[in-house]
N, C-alpha and C. Protein backbone atom coordinates (compact mmCIF):
# COMPACT_ATOMS: atom_id res chain seq x y z
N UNK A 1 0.84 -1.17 0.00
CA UNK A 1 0.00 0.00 0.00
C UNK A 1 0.89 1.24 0.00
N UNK A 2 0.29 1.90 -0.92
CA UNK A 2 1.17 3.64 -1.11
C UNK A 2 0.78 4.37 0.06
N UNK A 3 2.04 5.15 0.60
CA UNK A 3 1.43 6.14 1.39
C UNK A 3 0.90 7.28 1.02
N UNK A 4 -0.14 8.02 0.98
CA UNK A 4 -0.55 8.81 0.62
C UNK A 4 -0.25 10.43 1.34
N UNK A 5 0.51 11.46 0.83
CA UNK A 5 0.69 12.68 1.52
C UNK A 5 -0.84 13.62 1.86
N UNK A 6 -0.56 13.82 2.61
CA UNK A 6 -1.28 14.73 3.29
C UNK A 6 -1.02 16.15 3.05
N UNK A 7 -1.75 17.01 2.52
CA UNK A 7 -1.72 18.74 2.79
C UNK A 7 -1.73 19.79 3.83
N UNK A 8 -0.73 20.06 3.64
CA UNK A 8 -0.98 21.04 5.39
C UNK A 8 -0.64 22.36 4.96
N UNK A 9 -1.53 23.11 5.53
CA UNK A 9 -1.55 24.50 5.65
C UNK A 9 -0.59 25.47 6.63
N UNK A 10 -0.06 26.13 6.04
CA UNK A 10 1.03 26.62 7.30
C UNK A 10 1.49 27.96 7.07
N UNK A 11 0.89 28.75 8.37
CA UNK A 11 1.48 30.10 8.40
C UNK A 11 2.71 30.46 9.00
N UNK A 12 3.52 31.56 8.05
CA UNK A 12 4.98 31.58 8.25
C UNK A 12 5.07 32.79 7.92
N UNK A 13 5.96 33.83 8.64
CA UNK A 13 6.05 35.43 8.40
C UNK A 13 7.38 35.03 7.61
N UNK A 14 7.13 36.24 6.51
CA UNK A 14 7.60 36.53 5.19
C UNK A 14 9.25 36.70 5.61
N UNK A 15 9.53 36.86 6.58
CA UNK A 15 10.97 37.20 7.27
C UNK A 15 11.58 35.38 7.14
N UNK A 16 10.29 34.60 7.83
CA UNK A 16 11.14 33.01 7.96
C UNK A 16 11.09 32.64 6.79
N UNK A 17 10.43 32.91 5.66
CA UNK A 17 10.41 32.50 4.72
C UNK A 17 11.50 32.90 3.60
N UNK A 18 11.90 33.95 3.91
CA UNK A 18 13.03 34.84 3.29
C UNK A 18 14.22 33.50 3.83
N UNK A 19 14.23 33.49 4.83
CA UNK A 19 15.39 32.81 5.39
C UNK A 19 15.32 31.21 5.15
N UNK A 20 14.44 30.48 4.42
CA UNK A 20 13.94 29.25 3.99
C UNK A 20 14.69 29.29 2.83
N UNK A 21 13.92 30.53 1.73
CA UNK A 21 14.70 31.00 0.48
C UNK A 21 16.15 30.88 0.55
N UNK A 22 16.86 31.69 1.29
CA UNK A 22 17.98 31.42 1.29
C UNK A 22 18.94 30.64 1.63
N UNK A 23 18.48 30.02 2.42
CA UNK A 23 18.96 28.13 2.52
C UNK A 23 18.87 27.33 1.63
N UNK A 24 18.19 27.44 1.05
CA UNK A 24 17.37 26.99 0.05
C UNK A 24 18.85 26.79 -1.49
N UNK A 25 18.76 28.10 -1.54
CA UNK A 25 19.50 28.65 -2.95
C UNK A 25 21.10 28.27 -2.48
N UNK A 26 21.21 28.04 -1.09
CA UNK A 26 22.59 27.29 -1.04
C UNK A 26 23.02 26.25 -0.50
N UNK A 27 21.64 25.27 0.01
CA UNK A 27 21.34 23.70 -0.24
C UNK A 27 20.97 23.49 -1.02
N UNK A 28 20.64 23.28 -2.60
CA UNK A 28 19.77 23.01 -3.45
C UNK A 28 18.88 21.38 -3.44
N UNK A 29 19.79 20.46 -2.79
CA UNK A 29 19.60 19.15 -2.73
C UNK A 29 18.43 18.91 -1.73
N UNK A 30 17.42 20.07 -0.66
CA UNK A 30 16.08 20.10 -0.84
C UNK A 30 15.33 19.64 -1.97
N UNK A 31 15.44 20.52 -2.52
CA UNK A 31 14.45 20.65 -3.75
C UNK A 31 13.39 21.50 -4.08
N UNK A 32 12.53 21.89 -2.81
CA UNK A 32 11.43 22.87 -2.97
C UNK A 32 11.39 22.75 -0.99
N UNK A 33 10.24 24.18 -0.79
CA UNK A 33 9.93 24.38 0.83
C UNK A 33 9.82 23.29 1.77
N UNK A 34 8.56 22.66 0.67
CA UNK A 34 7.97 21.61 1.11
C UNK A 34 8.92 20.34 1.49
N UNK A 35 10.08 20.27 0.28
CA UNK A 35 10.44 18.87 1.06
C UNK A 35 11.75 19.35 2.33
N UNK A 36 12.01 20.32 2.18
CA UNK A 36 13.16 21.39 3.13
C UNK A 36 12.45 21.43 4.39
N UNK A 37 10.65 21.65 4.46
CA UNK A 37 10.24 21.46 6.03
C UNK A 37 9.68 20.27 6.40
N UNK A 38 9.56 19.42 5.43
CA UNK A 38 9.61 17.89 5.90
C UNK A 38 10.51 17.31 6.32
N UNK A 39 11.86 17.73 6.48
CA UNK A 39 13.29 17.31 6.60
C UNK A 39 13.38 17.80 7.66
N UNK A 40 13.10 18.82 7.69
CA UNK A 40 13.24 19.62 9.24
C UNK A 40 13.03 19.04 9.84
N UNK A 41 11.21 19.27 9.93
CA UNK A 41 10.29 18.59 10.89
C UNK A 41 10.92 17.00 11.53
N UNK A 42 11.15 16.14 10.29
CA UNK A 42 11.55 14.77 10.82
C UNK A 42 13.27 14.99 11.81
N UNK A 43 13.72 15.50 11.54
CA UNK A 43 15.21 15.77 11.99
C UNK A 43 15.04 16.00 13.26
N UNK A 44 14.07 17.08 13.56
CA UNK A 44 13.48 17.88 14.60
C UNK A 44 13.12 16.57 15.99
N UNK A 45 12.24 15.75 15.15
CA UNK A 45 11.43 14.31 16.02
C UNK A 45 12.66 13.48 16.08
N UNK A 46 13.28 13.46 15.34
CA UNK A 46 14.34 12.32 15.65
C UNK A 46 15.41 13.04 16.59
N UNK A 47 15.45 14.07 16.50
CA UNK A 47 16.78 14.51 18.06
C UNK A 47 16.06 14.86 19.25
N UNK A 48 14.68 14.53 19.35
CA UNK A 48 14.10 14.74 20.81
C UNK A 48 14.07 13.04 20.90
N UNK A 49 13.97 12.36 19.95
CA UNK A 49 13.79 10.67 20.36
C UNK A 49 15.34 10.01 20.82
N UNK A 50 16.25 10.64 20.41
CA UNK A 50 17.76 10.44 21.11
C UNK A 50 18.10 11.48 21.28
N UNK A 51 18.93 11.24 22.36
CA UNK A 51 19.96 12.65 22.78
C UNK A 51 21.01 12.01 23.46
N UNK A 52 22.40 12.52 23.37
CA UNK A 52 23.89 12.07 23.57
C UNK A 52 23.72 12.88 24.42
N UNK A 53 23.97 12.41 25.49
CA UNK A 53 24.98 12.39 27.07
C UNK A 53 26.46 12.14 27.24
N UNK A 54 26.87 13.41 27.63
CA UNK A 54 28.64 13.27 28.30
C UNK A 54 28.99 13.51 29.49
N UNK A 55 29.19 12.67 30.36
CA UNK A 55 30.03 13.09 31.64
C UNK A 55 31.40 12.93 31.24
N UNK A 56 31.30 14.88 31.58
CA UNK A 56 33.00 15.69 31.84
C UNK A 56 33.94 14.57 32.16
N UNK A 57 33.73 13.59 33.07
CA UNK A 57 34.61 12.33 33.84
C UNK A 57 34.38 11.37 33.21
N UNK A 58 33.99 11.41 32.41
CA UNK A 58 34.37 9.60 31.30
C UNK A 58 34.65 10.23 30.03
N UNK A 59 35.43 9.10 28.98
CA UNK A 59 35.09 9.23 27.73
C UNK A 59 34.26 8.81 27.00
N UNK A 60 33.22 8.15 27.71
CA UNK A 60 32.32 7.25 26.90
C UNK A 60 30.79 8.26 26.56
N UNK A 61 29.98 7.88 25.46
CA UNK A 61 28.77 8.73 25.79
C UNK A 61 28.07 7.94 26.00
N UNK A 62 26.74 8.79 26.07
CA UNK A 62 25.59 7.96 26.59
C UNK A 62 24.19 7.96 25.63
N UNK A 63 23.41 6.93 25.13
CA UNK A 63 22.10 7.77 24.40
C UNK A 63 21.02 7.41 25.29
N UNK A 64 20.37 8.90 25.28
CA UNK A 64 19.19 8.81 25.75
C UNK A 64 17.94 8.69 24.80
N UNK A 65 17.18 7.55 25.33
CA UNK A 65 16.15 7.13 24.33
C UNK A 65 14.57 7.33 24.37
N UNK A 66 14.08 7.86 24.19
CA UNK A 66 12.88 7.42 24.21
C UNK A 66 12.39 6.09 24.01
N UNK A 67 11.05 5.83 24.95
CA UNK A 67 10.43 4.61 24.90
C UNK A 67 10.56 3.63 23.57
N UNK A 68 9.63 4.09 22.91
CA UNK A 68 9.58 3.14 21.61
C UNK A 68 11.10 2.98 20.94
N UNK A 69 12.04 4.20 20.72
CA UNK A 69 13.24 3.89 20.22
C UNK A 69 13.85 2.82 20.43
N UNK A 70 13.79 2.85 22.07
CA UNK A 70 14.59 1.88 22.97
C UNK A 70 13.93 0.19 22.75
N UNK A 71 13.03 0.16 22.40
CA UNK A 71 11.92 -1.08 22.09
C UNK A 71 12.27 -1.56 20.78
N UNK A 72 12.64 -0.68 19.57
CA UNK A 72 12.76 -1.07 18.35
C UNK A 72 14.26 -1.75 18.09
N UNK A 73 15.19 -0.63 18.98
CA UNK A 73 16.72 -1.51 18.98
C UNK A 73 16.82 -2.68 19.97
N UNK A 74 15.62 -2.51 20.88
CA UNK A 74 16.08 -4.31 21.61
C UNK A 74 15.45 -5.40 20.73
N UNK A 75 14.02 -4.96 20.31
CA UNK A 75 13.52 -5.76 18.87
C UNK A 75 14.77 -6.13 17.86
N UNK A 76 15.50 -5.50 17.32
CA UNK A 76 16.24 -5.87 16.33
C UNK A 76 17.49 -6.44 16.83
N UNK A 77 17.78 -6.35 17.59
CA UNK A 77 18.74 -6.94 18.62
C UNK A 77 18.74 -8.50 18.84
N UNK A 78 17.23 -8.44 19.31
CA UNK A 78 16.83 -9.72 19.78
C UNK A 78 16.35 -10.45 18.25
N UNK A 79 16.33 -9.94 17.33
CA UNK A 79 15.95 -11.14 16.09
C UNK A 79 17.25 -11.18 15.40
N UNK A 80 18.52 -10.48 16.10
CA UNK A 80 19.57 -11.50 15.63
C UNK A 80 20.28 -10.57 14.63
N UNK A 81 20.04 -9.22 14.21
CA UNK A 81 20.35 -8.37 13.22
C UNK A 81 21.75 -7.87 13.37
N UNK A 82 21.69 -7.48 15.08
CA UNK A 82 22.72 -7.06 15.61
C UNK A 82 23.44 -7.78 16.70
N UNK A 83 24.34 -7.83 17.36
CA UNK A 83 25.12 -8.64 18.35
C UNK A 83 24.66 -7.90 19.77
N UNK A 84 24.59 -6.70 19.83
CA UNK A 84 25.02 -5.82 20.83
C UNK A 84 23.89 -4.34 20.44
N UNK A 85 23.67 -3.72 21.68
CA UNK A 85 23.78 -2.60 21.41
C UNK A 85 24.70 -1.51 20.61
N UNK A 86 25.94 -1.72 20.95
CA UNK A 86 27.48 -1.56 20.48
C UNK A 86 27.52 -1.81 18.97
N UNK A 87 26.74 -3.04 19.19
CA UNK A 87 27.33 -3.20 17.37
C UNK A 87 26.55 -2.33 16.86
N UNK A 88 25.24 -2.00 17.26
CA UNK A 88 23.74 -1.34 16.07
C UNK A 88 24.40 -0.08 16.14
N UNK A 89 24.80 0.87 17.45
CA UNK A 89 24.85 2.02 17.49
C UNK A 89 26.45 2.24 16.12
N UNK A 90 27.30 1.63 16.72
CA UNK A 90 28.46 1.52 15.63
C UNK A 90 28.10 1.37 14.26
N UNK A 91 27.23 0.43 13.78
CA UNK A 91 26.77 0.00 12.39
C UNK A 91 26.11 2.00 11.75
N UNK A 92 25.12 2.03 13.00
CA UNK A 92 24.43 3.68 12.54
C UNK A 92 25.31 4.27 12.44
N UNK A 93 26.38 5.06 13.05
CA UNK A 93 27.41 6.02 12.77
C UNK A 93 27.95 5.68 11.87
N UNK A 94 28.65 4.73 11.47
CA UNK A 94 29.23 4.37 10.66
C UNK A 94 28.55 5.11 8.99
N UNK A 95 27.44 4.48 9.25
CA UNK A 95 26.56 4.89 8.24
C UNK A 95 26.34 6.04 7.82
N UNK A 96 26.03 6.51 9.16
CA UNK A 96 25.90 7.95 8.86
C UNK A 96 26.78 9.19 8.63
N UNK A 97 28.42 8.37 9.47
CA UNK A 97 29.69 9.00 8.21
C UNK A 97 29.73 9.04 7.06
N UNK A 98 29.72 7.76 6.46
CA UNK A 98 29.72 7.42 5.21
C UNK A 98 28.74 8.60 4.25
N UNK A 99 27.60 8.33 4.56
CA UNK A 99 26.46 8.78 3.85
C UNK A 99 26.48 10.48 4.06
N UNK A 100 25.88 10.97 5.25
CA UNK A 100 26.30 12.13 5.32
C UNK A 100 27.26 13.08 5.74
N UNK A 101 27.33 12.31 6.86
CA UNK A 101 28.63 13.79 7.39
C UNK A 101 30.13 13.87 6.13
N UNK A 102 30.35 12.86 5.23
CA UNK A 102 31.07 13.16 4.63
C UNK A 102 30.75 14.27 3.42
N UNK A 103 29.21 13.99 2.87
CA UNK A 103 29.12 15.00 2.06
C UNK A 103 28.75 16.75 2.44
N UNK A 104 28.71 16.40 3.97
CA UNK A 104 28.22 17.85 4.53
C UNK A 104 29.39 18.29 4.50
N UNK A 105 30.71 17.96 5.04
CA UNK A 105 32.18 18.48 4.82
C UNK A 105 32.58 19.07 3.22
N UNK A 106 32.21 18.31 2.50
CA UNK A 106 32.47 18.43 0.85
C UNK A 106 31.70 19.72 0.81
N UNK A 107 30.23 19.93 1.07
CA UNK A 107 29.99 21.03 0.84
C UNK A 107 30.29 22.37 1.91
N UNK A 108 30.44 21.99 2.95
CA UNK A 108 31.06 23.48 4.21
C UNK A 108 32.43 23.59 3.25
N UNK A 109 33.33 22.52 2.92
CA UNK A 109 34.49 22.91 2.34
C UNK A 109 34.49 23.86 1.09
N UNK A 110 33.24 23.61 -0.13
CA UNK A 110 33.26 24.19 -1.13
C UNK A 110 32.26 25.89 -0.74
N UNK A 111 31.80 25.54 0.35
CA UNK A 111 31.15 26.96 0.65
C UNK A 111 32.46 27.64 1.07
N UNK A 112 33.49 27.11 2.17
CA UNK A 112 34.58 28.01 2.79
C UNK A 112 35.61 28.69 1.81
N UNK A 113 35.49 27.52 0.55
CA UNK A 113 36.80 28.20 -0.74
C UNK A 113 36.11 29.35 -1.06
N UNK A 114 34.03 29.57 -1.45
CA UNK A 114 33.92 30.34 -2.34
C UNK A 114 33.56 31.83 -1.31
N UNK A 115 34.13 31.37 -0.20
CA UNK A 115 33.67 32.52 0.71
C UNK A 115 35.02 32.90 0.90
N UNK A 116 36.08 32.58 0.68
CA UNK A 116 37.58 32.67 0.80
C UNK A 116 37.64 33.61 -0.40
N UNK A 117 37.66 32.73 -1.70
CA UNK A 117 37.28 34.01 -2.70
C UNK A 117 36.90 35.10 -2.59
N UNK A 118 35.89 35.13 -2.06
CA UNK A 118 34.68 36.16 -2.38
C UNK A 118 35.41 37.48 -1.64
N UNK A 119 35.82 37.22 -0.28
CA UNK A 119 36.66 37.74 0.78
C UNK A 119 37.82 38.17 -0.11
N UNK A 120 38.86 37.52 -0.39
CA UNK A 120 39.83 38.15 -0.78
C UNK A 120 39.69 39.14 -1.92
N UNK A 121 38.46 39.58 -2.44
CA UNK A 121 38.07 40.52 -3.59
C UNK A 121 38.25 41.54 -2.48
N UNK A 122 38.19 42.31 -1.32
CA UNK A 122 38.18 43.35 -1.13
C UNK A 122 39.48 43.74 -0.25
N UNK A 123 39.98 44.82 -0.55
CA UNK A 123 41.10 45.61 0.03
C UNK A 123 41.83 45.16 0.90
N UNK A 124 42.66 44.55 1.36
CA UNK A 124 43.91 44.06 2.46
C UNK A 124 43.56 42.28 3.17
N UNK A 125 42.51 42.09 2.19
CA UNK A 125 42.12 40.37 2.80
C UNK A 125 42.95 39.88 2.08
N UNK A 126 43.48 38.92 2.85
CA UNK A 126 44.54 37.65 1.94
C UNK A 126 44.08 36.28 2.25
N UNK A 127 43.83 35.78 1.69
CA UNK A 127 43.66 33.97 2.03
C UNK A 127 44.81 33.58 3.33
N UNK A 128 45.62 33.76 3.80
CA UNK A 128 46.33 33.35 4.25
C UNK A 128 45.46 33.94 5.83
N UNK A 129 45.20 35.12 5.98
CA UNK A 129 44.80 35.85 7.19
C UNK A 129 43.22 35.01 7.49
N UNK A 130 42.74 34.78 5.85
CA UNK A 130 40.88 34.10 6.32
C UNK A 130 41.53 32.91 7.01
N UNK A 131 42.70 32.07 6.14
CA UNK A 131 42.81 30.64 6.45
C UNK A 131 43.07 30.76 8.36
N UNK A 132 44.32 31.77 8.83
CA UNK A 132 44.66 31.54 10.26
C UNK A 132 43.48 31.79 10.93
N UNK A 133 42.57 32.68 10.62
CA UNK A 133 41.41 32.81 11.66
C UNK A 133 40.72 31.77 11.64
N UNK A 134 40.67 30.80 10.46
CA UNK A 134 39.54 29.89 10.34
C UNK A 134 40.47 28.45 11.36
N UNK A 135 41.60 28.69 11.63
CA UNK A 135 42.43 27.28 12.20
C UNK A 135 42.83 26.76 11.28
N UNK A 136 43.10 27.15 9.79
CA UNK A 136 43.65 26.38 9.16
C UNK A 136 44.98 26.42 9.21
């Protein structure tokens, strides 16, 4: 069975929307509002359903889960998918290096060259002065 989308109506002052626009025009891989606040929205539900814990005094972290989360990884756990907690949480990061955080670097990197550029067009900026402030 197809899922079928739903229409939702949604008021937004012309200021947040300005600022949608312009995310927009330098994420393009949205695509349109609509799928840019569906992404949100889900991103939004998924970091209140985990949250990483650090005590200052260990190196280890911690996830905090919500109910059902915590139900679905002992479910998959227990039919044998995974070995461990350890292994599932490792298998996800992993993944989620791979998949995104590597291409979010590719693009902060190609935003920092064309903002490096852009910068050194005016009067006494040198790449060398953007690079030390930036830690490079």
């Amino acid at each position: 069975m197809l899922n079928k989308d739903v229409k939702l109506t949604l008021r937004i002052s012309e200021e947040d929307i300005n600022e949608i626009d312009n995310f927009l025009n330098s994420y393009p891989e949205f695509g349109s509002r609509s799928e840019f606040i569906r992404h949100a929205v889900m991103s939004y539900i998924a970091s209140k359903r985990v949250s990483v814990l650090k005590d200052p005094n260990q190196s280890a972290f911690e996830l905090d889960l919500d109910d059902n989360t915590a139900n679905i990884i002992k479910t998959v756990i227990d039919k044998g998918f995974f070995k461990s907690e350890k292994d599932l949480i490792s298998a996800v990061v992993r993944e989620y290096v791979d998949v995104f955080l590597l291409d979010f670097v590719k693009r902060k990197s190609k935003n920092m060259k064309d903002l490096m550029g852009e910068l050194s067009s005016f009067e006494g900026v040198k790449h060398s002065t953007i690079e030390r402030r930036n830690g490079r």
